[in-house]
Protein backbone atom coordinates (compact mmCIF):
# COMPACT_ATOMS: atom_id res chain seq x y z
CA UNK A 1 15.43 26.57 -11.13
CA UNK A 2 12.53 28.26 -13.20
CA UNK A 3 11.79 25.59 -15.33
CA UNK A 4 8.16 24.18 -14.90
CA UNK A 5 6.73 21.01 -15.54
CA UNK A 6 3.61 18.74 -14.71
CA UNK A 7 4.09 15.93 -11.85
CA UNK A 8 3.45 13.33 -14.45
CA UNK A 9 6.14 15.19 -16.21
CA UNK A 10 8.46 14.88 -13.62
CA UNK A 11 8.22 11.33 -12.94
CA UNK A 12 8.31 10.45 -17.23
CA UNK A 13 12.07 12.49 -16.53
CA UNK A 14 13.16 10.60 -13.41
CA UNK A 15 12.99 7.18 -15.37
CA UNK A 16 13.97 9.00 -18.80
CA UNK A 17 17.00 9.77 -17.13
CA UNK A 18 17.77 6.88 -15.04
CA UNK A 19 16.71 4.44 -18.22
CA UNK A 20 19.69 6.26 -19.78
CA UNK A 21 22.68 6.56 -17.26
CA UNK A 22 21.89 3.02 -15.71
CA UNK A 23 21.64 -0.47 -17.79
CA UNK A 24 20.08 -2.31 -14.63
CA UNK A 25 17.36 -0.10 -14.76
CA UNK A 26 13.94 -1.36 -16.37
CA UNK A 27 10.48 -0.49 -16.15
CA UNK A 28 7.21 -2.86 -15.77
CA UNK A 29 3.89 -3.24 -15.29
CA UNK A 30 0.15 -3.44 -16.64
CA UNK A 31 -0.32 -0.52 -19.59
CA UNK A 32 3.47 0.81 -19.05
CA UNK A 33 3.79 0.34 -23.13
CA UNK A 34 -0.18 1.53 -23.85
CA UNK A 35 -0.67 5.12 -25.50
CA UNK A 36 -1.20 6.74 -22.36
CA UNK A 37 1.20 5.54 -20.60
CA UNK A 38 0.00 5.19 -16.74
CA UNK A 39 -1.29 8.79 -16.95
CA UNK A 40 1.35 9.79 -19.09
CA UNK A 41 4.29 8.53 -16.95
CA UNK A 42 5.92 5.85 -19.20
CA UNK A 43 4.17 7.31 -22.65
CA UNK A 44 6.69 7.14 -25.43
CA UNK A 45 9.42 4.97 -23.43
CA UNK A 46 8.73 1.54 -24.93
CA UNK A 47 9.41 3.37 -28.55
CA UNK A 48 12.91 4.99 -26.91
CA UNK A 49 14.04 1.96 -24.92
CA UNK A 50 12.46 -0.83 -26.40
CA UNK A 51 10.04 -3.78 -25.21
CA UNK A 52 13.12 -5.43 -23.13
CA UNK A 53 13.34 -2.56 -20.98
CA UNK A 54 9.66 -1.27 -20.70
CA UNK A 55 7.54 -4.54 -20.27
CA UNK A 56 4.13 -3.95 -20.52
CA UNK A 57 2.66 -7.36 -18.62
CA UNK A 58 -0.59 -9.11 -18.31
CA UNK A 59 -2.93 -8.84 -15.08
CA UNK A 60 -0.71 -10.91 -12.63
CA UNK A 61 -0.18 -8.59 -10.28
CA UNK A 62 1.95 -11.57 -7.91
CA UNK A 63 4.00 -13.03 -10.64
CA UNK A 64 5.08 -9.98 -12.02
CA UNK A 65 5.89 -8.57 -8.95
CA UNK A 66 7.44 -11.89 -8.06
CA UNK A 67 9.64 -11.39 -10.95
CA UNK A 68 10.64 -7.84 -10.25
CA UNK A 69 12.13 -9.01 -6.83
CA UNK A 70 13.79 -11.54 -8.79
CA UNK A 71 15.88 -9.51 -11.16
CA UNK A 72 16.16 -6.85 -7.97
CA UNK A 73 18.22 -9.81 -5.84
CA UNK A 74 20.40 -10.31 -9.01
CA UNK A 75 21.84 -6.69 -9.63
CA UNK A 76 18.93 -5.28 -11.46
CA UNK A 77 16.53 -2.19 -10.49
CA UNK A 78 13.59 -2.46 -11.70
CA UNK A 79 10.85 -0.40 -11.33
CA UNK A 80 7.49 -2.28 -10.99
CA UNK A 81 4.36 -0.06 -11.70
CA UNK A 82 0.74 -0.80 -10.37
CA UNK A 83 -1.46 1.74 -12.25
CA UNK A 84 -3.70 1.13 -8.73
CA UNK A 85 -2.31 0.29 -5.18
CA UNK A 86 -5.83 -1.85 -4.64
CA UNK A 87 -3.91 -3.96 -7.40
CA UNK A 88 -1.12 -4.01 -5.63
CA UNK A 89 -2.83 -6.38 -2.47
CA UNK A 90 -2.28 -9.38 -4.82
CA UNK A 91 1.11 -8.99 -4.79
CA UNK A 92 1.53 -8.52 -0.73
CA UNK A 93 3.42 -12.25 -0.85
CA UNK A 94 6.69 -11.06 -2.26
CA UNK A 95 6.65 -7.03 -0.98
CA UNK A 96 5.74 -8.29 2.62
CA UNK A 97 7.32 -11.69 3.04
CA UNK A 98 10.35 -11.16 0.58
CA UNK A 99 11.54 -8.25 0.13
CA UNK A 100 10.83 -6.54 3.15
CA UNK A 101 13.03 -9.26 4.93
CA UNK A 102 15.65 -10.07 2.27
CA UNK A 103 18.28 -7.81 3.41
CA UNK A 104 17.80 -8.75 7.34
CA UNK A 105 17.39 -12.87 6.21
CA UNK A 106 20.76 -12.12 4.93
CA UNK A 107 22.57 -10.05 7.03
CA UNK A 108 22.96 -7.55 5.11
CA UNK A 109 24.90 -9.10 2.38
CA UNK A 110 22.04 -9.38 -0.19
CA UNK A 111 20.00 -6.74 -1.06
CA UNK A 112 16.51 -6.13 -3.16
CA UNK A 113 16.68 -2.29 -4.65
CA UNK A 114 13.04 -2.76 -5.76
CA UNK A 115 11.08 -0.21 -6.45
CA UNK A 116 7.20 -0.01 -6.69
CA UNK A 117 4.98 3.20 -7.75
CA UNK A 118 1.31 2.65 -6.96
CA UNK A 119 -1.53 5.14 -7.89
CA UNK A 120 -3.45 6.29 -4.63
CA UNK A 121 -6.48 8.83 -4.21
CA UNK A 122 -10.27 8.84 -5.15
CA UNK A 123 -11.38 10.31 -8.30
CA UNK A 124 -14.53 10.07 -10.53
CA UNK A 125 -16.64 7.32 -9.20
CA UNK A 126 -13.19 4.68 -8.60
CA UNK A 127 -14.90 3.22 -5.65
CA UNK A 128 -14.01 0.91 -2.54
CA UNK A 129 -11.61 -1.70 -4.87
CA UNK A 130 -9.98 1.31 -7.14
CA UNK A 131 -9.50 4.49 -4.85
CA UNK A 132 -8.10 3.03 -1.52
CA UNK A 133 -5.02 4.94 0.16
CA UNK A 134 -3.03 1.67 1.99
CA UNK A 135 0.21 3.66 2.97
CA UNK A 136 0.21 2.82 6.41
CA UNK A 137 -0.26 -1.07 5.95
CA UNK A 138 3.45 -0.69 4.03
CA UNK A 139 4.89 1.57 6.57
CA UNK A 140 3.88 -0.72 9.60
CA UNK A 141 6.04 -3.49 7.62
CA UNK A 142 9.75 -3.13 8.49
CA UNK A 143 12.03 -3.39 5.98
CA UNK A 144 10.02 -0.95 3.15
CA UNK A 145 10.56 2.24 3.07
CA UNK A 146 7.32 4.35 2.00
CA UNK A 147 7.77 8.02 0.12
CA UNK A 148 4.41 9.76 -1.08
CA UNK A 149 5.85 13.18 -3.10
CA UNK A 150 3.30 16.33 -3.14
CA UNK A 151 5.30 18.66 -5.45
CA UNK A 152 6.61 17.48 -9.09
CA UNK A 153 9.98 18.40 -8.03
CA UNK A 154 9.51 15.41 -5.08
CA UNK A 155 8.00 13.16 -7.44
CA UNK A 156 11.24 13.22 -9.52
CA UNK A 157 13.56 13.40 -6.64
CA UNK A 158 11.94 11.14 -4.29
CA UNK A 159 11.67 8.36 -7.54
CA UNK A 160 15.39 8.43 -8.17
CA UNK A 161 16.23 8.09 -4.81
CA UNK A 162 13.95 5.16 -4.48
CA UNK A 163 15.83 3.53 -7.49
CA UNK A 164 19.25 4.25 -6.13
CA UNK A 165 18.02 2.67 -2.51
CA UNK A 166 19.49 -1.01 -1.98
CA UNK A 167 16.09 -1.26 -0.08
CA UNK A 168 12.63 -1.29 -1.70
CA UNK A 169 10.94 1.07 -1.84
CA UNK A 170 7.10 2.17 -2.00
CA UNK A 171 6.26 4.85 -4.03
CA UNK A 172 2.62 6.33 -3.40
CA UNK A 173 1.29 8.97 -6.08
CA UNK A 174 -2.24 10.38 -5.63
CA UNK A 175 -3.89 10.52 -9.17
CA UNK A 176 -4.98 14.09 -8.27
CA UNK A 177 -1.54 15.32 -8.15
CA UNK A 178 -0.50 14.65 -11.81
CA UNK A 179 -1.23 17.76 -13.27
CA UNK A 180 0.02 19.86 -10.31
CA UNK A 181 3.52 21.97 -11.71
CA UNK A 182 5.96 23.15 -10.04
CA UNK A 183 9.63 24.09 -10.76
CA UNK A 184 11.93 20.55 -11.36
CA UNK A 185 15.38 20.34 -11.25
CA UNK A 186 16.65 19.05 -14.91
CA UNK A 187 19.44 17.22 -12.84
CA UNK A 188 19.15 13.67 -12.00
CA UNK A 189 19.58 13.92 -8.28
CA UNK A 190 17.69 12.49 -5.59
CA UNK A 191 15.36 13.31 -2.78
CA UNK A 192 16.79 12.63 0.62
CA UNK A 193 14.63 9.72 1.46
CA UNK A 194 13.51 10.56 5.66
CA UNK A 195 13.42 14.21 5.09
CA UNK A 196 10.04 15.98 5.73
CA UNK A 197 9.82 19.47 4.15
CA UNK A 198 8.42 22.96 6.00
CA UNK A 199 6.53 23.87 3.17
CA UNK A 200 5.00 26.89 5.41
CA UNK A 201 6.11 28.63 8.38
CA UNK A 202 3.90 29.99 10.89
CA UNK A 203 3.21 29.74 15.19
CA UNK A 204 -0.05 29.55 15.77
CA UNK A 205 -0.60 25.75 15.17
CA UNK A 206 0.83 22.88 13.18
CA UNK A 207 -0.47 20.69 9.94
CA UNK A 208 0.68 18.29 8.94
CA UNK A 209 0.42 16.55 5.50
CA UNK A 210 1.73 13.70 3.06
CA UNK A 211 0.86 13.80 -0.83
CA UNK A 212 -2.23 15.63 -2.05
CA UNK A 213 -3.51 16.19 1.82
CA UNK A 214 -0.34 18.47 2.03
CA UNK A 215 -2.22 21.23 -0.55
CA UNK A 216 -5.22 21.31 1.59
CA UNK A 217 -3.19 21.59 4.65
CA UNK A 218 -1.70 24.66 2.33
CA UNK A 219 -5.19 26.12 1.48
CA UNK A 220 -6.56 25.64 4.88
CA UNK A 221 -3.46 27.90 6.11
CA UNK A 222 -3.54 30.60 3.25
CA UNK A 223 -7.62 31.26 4.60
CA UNK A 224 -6.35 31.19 8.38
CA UNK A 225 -3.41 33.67 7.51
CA UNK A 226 -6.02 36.16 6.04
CA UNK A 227 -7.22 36.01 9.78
CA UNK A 228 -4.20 36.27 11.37
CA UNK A 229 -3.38 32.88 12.44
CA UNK A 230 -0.10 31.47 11.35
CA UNK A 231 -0.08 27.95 10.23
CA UNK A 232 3.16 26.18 9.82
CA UNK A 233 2.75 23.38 7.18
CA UNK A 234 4.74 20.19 7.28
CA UNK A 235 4.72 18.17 4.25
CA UNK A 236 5.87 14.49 5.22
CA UNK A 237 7.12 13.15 1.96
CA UNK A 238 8.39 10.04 3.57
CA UNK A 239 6.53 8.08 5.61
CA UNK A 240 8.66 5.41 6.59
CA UNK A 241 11.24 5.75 7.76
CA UNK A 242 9.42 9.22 9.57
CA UNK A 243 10.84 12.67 9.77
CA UNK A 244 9.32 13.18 13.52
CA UNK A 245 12.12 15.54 14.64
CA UNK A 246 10.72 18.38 12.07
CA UNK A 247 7.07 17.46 13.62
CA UNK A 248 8.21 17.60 17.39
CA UNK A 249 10.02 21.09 16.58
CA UNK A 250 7.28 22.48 15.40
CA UNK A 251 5.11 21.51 17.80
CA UNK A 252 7.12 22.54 20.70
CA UNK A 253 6.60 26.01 19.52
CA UNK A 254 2.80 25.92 18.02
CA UNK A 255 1.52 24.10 21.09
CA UNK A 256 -1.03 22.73 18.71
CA UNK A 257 -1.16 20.00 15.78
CA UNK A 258 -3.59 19.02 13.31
CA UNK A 259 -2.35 15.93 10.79
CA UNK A 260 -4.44 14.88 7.77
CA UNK A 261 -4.15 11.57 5.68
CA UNK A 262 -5.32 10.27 2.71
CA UNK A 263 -5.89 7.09 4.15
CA UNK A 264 -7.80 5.30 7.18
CA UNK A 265 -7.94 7.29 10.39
CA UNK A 266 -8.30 4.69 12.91
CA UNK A 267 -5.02 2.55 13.25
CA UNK A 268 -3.30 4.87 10.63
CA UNK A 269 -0.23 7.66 9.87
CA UNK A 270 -2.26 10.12 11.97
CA UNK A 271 -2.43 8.23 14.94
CA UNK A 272 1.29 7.48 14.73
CA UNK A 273 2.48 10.81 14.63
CA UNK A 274 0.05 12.12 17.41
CA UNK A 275 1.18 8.77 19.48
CA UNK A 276 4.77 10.15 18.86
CA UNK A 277 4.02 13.55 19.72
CA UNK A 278 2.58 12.34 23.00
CA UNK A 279 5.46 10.28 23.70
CA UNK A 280 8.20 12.76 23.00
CA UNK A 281 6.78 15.05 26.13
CA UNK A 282 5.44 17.61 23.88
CA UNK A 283 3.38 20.30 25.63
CA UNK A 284 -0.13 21.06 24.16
CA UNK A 285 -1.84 24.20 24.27
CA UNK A 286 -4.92 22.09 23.57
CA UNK A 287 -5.66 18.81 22.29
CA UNK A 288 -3.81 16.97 18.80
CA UNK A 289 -6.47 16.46 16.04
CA UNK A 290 -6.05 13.76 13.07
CA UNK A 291 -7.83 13.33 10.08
CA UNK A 292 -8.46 10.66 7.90
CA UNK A 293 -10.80 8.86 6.02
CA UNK A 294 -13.44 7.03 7.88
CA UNK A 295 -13.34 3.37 9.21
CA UNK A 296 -15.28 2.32 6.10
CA UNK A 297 -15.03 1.36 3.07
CA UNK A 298 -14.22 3.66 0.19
CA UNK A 299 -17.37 5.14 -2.08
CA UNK A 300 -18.46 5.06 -5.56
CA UNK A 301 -21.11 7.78 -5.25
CA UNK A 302 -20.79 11.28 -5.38
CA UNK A 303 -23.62 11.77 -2.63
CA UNK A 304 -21.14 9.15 -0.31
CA UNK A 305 -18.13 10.97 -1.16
CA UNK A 306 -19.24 14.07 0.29
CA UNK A 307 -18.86 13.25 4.19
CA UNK A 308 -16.52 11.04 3.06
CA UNK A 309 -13.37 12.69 2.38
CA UNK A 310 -11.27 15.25 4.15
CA UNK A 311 -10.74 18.53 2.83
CA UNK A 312 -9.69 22.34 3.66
CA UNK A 313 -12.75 22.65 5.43
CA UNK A 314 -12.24 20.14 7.92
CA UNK A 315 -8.41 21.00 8.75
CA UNK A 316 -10.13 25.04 9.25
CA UNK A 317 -13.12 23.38 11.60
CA UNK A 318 -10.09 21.30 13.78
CA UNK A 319 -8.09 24.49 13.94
CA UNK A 320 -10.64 26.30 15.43
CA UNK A 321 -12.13 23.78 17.79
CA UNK A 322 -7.88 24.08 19.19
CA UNK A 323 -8.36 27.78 19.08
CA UNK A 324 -11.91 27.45 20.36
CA UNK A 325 -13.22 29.89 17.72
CA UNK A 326 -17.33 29.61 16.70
CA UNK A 327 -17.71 26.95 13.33
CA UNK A 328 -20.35 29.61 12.41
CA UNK A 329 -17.82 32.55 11.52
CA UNK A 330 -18.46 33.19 7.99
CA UNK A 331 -14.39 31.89 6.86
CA UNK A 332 -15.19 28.64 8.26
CA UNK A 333 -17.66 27.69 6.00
CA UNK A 334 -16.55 25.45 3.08
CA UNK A 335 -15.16 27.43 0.25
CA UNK A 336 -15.78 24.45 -1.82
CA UNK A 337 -19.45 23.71 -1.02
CA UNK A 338 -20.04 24.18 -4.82
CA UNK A 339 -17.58 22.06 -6.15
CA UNK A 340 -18.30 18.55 -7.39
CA UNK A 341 -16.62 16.45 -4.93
CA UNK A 342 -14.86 14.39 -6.86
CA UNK A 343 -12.54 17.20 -8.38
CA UNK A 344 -9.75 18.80 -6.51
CA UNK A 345 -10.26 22.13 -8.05
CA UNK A 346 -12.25 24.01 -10.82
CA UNK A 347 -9.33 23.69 -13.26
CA UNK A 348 -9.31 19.97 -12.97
CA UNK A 349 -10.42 17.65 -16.07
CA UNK A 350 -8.60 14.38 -15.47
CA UNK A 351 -7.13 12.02 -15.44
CA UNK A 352 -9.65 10.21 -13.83
């Protein structure tokens, strides 16, 4: 599989594809029809498909996502967009209340195969009602099932398979993963939804990641390797329901675990897993570390943003605290103390 293509890419191809192999499929949301497209996603479908199956739709976040679950319950998929999950909060009525219980109301004999992509993830000045990550308010709710894809191969598989779910489904995409490539099958098949993914092997100690937090659990391990300590690196992909059996075996051979998320620390994924680990019997070598964002709000300001968010750095500084290694050996400083912190990378121009 050697062809490349963006993670925007990827996910345009996932509802190319299942626009064209399945009539119940439509696509909706705020700017779905506009030039860009949500960051390229949907460009160019509303001219392929037409306006009665890529509905661009005014700023009522409830109602439209009021009528999504509406045409879901009647045979239709539909795949609601909101270009922010902050946006998303005004529509917690019918994900929560509806159809998160419509199957088990039921019995099982009605379902709601509704899916929802939400942009997550800080960038350029978004601030506390534009740049929140709020995965682990859907994944407390039964009856969702929550899928954050890293690579673009993920973000195509993990998309179809949330489509092709009688359940809905939460899709999370961090706006600083939409230029990432990677190799993408030109297939339309699916992500196993539940599945987390060793995207490293190593023995020394454990990360573990979801979405964009998986690459600097990635980076963090590529600087500890050059200093002979093996990281293995567990990207989650799903967070509901939770791959912990991949986690656990790891673990039990590390003896140490680090996990990183996007979103809140306190009363978040992090504290899940390392509850689970706990539970399980797992034996540390020394004590579980999570990382998160802080229990405030998010920032606008660059200034703010700097002890705000995560990185490399951080996942480095926890590894060593487990290995009890110095924080004043010259690799543990922060490789990016000269980047501007609201870009992932030098390469990175947007989208914002």
């Amino acid at each position: 599989m050697n062809r490349i293509l963006t993670y925007a890419e990827a996910i345009h191809e996932a509802q190319e594809q299942l626009l064209e192999t399945d009539p119940s499929v439509f696509l909706m949301g705020l700017g779905v029809a506009s030039p860009t497209g949500v960051f390229g996603t949907t460009k160019g479908l509303v001219e392929r498909f037409g306006p009665e199956r890529v509905l661009d739709l005014p700023s009522a976040e409830n109602g439209m996502t009021g009528m999504a679950l509406g045409s879901a319950i009647m045979g239709m998929r539909p795949i609601m967009i909101h270009q922010r999950v902050d946006f998303a909060v005004l529509s917690m009525e019918p994900i929560v209340n509806q159809a998160a219980k419509w199957c088990y109301m039921y019995g099982g004999q009605s379902s709601a195969p509704l899916t929802i992509r939400m942009i997550i993830g800080r960038g350029w000045g978004q601030g506390p009602q534009h740049s929140q990550s709020l995965q682990a308010w859907f994944a407390h709710v039964p009856g969702l099932k929550v899928v954050m894809p890293t690579t673009p191969a993920d973000a195509k598989g993990l998309l179809v398979a949330a489509v092709q779910d009688p359940a809905p489904v939460i899709v999370l995409e961090h706006r600083w993963l939409y230029d990432m490539v990677g190799p993408v099958d030109p297939e339309l098949k699916a992500t196993t939804i539940g599945e987390s993914s060793v995207m490293r092997e190593g023995q020394d100690v454990t990360l573990v990641g979801s979405s964009y937090m998986t690459l600097e659990c990635l980076r963090a391990a590529e600087i500890l390797e050059k200093h002979n300590i093996f990281a293995e690196v567990i990207d989650l992909r799903t967070i509901a329901p939770l791959d912990f059996a991949t986690i656990r075996n790891s673990v039990n051979r590390t003896g140490r675990l680090v996990v990183i998320d996007s979103g809140h620390r306190d009363f978040g994924i992090t504290g899940e897993i390392l509850a689970r680990a706990v539970e399980s019997g797992v034996v540390f070598k020394s004590s579980p570390t999570r990382l998160g964002l802080p229990h405030a709000p998010t920032p606008t300001s660059a200034a703010l943003a700097d002890g705000y968010y995560p990185r490399a750095i951080d996942v480095l500084h926890a590894v060593s605290d487990q290995l009890n290694l110095p924080r004043n050996l010259p690799w543990l400083m922060d490789p990016d103390a000269d980047l501007a912190k609201d870009q992932p990378n030098r390469n990175f121009t947007g989208p914002y």
